[in-house]
C-alpha atoms as a PDB file:
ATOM      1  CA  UNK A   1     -25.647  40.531 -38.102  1.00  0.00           C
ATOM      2  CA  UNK A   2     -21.830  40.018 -37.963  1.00  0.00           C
ATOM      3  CA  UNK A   3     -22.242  37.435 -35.427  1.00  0.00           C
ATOM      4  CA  UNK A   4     -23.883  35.421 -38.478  1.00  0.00           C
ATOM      5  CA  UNK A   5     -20.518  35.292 -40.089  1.00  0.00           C
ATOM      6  CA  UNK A   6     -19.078  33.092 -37.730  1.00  0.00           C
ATOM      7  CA  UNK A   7     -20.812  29.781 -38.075  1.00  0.00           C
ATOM      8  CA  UNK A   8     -20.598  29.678 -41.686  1.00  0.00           C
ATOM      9  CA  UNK A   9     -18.267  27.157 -42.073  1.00  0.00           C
ATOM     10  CA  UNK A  10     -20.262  25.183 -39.123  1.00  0.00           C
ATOM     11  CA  UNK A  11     -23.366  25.564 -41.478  1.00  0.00           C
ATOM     12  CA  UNK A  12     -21.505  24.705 -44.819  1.00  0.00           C
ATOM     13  CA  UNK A  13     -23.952  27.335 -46.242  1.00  0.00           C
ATOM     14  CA  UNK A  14     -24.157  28.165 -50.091  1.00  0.00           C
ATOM     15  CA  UNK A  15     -26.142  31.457 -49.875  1.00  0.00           C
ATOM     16  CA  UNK A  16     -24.971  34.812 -48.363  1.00  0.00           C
ATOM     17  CA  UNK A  17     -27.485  38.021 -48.097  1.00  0.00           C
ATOM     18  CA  UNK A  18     -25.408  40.311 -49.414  1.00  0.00           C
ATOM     19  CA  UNK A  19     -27.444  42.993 -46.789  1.00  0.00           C
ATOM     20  CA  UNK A  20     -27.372  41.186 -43.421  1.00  0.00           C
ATOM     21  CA  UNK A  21     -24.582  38.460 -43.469  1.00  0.00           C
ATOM     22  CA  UNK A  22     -26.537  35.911 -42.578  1.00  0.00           C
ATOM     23  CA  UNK A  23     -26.132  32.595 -44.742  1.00  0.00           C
ATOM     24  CA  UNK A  24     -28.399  29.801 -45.648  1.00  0.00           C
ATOM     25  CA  UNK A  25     -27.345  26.323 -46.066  1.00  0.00           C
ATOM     26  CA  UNK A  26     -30.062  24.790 -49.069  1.00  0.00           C
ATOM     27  CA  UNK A  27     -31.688  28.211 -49.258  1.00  0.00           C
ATOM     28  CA  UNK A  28     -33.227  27.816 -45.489  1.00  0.00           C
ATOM     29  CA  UNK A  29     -32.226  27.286 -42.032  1.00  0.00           C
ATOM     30  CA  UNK A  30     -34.399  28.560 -38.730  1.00  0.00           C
ATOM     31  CA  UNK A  31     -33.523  31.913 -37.165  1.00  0.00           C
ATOM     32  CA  UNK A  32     -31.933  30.480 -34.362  1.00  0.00           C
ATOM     33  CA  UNK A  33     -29.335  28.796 -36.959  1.00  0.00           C
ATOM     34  CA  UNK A  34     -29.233  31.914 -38.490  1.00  0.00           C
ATOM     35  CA  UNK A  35     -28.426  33.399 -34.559  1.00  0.00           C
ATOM     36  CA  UNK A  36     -31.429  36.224 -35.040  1.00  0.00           C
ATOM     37  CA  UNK A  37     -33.736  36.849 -32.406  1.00  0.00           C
ATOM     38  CA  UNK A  38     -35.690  34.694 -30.762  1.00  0.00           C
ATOM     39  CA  UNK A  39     -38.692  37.367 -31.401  1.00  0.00           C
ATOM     40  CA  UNK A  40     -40.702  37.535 -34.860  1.00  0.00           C
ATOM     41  CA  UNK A  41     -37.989  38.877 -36.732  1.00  0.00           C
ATOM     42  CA  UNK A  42     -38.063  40.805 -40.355  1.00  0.00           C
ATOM     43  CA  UNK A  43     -34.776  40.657 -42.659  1.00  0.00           C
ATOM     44  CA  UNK A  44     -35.003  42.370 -45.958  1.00  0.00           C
ATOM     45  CA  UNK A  45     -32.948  43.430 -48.728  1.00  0.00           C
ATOM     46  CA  UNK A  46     -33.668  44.132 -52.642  1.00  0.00           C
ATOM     47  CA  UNK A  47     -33.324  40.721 -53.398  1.00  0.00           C
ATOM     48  CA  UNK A  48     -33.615  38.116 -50.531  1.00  0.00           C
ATOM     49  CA  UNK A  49     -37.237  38.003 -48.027  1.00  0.00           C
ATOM     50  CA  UNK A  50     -36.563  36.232 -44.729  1.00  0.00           C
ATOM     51  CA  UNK A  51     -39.785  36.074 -42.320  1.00  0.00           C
ATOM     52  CA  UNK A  52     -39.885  33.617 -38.971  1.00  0.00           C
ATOM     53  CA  UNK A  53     -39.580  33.132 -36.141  1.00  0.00           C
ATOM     54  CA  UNK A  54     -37.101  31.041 -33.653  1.00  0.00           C
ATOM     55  CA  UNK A  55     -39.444  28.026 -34.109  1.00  0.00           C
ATOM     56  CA  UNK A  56     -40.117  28.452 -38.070  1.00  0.00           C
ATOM     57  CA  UNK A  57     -38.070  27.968 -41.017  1.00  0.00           C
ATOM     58  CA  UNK A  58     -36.796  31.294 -43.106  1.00  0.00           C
ATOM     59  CA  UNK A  59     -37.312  30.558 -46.605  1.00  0.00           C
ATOM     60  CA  UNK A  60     -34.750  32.727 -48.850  1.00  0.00           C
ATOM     61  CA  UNK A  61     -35.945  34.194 -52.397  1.00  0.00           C
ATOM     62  CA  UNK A  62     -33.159  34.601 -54.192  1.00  0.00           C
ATOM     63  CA  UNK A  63     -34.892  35.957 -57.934  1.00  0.00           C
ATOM     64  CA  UNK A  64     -33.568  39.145 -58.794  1.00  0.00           C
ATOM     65  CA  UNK A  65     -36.597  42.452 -59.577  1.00  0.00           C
ATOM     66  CA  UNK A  66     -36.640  42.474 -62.912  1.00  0.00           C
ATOM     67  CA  UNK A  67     -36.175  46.360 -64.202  1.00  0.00           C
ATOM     68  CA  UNK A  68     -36.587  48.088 -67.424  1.00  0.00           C
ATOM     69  CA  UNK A  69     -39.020  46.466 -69.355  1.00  0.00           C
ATOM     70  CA  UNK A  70     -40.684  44.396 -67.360  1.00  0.00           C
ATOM     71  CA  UNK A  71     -43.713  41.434 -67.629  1.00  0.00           C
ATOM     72  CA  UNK A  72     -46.309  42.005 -64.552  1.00  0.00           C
ATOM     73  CA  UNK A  73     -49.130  39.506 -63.705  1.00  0.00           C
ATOM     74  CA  UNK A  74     -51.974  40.747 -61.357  1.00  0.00           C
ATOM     75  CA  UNK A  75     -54.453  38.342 -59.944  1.00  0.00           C
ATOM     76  CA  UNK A  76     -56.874  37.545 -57.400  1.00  0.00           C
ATOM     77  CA  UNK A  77     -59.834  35.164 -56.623  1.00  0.00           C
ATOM     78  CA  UNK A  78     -63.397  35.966 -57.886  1.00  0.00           C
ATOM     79  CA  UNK A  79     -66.046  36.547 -55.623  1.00  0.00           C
ATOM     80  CA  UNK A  80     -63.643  36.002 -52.447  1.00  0.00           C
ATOM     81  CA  UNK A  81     -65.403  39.156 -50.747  1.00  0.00           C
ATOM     82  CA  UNK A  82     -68.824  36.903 -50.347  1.00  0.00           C
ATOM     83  CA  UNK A  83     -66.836  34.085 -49.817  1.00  0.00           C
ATOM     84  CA  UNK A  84     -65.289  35.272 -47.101  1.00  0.00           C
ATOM     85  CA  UNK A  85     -67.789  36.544 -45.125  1.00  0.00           C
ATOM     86  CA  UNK A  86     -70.293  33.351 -45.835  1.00  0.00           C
ATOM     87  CA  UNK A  87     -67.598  30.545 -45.446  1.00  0.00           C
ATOM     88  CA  UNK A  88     -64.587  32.434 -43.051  1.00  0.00           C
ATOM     89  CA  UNK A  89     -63.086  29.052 -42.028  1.00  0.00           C
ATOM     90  CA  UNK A  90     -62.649  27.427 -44.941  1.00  0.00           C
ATOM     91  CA  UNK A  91     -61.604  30.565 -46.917  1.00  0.00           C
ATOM     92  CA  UNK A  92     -59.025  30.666 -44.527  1.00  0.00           C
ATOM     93  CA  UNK A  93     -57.881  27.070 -46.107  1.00  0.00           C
ATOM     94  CA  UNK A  94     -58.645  27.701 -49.336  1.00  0.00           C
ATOM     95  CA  UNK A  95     -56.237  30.888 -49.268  1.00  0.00           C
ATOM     96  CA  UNK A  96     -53.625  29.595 -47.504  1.00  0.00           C
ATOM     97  CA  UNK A  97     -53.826  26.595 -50.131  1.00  0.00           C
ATOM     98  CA  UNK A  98     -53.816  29.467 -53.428  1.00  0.00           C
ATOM     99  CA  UNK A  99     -51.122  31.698 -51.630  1.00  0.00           C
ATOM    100  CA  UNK A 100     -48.784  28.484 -50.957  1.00  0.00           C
ATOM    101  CA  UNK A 101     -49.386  27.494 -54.779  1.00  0.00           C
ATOM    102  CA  UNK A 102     -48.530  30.819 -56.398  1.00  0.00           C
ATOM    103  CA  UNK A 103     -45.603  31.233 -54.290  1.00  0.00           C
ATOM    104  CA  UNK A 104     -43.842  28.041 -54.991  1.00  0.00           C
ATOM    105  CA  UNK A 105     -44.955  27.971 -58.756  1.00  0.00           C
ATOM    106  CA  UNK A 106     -43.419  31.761 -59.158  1.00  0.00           C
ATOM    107  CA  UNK A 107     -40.128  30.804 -57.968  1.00  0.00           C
ATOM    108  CA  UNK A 108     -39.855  27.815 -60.235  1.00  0.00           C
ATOM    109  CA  UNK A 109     -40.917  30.516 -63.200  1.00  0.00           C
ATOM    110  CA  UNK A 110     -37.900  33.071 -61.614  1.00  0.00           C
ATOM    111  CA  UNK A 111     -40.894  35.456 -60.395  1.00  0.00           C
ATOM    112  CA  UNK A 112     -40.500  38.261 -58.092  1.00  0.00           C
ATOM    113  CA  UNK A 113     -43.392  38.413 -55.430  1.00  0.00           C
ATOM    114  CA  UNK A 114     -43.801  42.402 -55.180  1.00  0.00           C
ATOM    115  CA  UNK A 115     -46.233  42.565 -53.396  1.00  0.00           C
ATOM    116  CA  UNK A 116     -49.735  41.045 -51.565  1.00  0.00           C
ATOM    117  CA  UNK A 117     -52.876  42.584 -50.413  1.00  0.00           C
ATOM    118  CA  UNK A 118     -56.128  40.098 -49.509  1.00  0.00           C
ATOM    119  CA  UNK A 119     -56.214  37.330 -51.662  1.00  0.00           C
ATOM    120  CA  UNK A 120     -54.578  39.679 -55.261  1.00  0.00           C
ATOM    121  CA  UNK A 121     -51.020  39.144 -56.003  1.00  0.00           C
ATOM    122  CA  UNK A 122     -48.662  41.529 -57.746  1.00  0.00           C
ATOM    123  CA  UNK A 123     -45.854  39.449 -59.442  1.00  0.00           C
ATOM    124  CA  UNK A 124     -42.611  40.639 -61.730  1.00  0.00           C
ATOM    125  CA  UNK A 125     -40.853  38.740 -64.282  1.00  0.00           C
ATOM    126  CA  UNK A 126     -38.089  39.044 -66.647  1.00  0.00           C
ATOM    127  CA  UNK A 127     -39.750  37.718 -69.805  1.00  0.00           C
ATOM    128  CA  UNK A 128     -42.948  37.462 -71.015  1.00  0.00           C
ATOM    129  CA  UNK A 129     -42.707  33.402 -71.581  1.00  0.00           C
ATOM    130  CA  UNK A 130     -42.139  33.014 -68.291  1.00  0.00           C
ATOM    131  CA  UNK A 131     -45.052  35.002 -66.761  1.00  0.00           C
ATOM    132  CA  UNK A 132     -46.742  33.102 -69.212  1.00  0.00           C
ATOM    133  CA  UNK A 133     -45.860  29.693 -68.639  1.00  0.00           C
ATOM    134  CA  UNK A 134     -46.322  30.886 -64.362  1.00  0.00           C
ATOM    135  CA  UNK A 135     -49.957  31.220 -65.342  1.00  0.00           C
ATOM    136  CA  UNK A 136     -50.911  28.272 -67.191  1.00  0.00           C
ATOM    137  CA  UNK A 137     -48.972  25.979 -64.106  1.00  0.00           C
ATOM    138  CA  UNK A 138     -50.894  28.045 -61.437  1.00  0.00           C
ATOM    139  CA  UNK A 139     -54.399  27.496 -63.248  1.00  0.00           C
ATOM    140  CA  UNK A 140     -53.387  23.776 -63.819  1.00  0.00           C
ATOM    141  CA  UNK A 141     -52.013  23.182 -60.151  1.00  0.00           C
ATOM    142  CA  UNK A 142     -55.106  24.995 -58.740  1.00  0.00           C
ATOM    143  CA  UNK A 143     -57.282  22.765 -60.754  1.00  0.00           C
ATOM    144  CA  UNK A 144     -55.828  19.702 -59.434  1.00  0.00           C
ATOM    145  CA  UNK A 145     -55.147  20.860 -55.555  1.00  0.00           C
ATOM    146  CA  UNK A 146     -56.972  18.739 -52.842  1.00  0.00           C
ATOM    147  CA  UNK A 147     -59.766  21.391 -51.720  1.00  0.00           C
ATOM    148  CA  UNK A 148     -61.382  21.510 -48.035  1.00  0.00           C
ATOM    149  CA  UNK A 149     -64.402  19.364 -48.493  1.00  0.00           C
ATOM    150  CA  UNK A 150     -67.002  22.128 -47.285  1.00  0.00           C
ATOM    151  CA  UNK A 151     -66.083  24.112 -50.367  1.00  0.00           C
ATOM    152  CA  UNK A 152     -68.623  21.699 -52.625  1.00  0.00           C
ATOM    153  CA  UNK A 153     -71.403  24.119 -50.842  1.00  0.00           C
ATOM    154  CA  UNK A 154     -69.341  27.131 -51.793  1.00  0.00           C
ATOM    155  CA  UNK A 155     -70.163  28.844 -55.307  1.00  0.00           C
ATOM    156  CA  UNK A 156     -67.249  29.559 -57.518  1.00  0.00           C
ATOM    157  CA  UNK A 157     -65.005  26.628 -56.101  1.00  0.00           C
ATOM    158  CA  UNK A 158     -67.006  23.482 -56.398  1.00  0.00           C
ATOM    159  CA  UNK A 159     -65.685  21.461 -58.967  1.00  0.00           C
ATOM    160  CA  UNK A 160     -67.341  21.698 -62.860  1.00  0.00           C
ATOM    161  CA  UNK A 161     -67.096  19.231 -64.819  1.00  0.00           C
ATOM    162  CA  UNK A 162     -68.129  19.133 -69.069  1.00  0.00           C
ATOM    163  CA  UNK A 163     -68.562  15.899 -70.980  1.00  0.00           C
ATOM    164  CA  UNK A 164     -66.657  14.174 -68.110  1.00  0.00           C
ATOM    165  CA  UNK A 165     -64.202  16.370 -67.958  1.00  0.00           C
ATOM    166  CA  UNK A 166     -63.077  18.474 -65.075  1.00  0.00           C
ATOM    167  CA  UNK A 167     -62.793  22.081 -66.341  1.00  0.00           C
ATOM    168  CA  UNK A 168     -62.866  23.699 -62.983  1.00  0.00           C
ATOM    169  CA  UNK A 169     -61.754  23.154 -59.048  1.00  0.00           C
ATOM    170  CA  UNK A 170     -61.152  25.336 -56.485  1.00  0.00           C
ATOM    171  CA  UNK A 171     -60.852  28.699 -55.693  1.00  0.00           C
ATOM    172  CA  UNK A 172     -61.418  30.405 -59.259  1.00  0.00           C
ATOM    173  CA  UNK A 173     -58.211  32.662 -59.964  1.00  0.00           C
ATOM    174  CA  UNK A 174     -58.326  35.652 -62.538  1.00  0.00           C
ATOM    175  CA  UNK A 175     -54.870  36.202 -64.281  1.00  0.00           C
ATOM    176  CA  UNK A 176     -53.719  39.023 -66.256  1.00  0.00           C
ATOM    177  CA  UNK A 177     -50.280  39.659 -67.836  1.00  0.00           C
ATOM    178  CA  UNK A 178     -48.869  42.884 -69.583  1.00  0.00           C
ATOM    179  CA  UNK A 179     -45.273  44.514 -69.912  1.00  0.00           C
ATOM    180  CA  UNK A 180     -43.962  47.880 -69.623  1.00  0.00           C
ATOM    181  CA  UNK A 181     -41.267  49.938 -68.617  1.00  0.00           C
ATOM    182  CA  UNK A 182     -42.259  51.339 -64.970  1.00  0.00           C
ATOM    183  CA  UNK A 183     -40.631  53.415 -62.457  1.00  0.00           C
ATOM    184  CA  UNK A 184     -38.424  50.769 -60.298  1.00  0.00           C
ATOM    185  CA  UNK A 185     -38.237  51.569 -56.356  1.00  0.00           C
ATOM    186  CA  UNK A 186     -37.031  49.966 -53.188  1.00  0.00           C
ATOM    187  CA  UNK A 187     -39.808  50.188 -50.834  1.00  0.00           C
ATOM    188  CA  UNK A 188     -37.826  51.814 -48.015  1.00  0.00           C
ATOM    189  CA  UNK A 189     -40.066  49.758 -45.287  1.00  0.00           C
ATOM    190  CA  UNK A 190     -39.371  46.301 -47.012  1.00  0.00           C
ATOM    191  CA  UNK A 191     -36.501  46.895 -49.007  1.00  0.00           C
ATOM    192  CA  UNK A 192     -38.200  45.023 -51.977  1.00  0.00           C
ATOM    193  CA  UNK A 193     -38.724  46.462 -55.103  1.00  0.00           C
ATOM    194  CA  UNK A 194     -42.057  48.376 -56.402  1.00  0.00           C
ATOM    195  CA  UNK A 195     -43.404  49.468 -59.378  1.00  0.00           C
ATOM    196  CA  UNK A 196     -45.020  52.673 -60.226  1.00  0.00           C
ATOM    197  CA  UNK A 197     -46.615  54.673 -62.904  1.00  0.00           C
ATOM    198  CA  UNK A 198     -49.476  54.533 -65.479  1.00  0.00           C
ATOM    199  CA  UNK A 199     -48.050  50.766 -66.863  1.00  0.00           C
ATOM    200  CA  UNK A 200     -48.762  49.366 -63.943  1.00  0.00           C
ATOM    201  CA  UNK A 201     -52.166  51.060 -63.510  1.00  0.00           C
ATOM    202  CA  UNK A 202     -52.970  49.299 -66.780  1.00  0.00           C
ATOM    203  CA  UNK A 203     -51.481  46.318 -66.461  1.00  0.00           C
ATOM    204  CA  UNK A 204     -53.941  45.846 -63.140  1.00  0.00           C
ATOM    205  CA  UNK A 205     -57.327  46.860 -65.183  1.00  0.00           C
ATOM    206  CA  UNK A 206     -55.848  43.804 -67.254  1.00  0.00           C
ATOM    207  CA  UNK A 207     -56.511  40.727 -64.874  1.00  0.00           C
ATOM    208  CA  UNK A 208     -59.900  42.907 -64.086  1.00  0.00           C
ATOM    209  CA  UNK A 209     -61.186  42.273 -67.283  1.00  0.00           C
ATOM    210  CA  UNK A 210     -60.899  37.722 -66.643  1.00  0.00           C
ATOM    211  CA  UNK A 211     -62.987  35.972 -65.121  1.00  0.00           C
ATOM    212  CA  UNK A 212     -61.954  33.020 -62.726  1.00  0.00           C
ATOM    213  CA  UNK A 213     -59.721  30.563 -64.296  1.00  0.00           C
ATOM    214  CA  UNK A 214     -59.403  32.782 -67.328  1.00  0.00           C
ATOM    215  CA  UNK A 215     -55.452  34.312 -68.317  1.00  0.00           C
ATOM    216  CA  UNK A 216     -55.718  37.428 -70.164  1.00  0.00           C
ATOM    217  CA  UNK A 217     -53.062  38.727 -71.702  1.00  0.00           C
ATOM    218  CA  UNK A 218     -52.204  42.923 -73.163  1.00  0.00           C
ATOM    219  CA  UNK A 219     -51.818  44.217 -76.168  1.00  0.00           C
ATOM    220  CA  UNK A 220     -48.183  45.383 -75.008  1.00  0.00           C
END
């Protein structure tokens, strides 16, 4: 939007998509700061995300798809098909909770989000340390999240607890990592980046093989 150009200065904004124009003064601003439509409005690019409306706040990710070799982490929650269909209200909660706390916890680890579908999450990173690290802050933040009270009736995210000690709470998230070198493509839709090929195949029947609150990790 080359409207968008005009009220930087006005904004004193510090980030620029490098697609659209539009800046960002401390990485968000609403869309009608950012003068897009008033409507639900998409803005995409192979490195920023920007999804509101006029009344919500765009938040900008700014981490760059890692290519070549590259560390992937699939996960999703265990038994969330029964869940859902038992417990539909709270689920709701209880994902909106998990999706809020891998989001802000992959950003801090410079993780790309590449892509959602139900309650899994496909993530990218540059290094295997930090996909690492990502994992073991998710399971620990997870642990420690304030729950929706109904879920003590709800098996596989009622809190366990062994000699005293809490070893599990909340929604029970399998984790695996691996690395590879797969085929790198902008998803001509959402201009992000996707990965393709049999390393990514693999790396998925990876996080199959945990169980809730478990991290496994490939041979690669």
């Amino acid at each position: 939007d080359k409207n968008a150009k005009s009220g930087d200065k006005k904004r004193n904004a510090r980030v620029v998509c490098p697609d659209c124009g539009v800046s960002f003064k401390d990485a968000t601003t609403t869309a009608a700061e950012a003068e897009l439509p008033s409507s639900a409005v998409q803005v995409g690019s192979p490195y920023y995300t920007f999804r509101a409306n006029a009344t919500q706040t765009l938040n900008l990710t700014s981490v760059l798809p890692p290519t070549g070799l590259v560390t992937m982490v699939f996960t999703d929650i265990q038994g969330s098909t029964a869940l859902w269909e038992k417990f539909p209200q709270t689920m709701k909660e209880i994902l909106n909770l998990h999706n809020d706390t891998m989001r802000s916890i992959c950003l801090d680890h410079n993780g790309y989000e590449v892509k959602t579908e139900g309650d899994a999450f496909f993530n990218a990173f540059h290094s295997v340390r930090d996909a690492f690290l990502y994992c073991c802050d998710v399971q620990t933040a997870l642990m420690a999240a304030e729950w929706p009270d109904q879920r003590s009736e709800m098996h596989d995210t009622d809190d366990i607890y062994e000699d005293g000690v809490k070893v599990f709470g909340g929604a029970r998230v399998r984790m695996g990592i691996n690395c590879g070198e797969p085929s790198c493509e902008h998803d001509p839709i959402s201009m992000r980046m996707d990965y393709f090929g049999p390393i990514v195949n693999l790396s998925a029947r990876v996080s199959g093989v945990a169980k809730g609150g478990e991290i496994v990790i490939g041979e690669n």
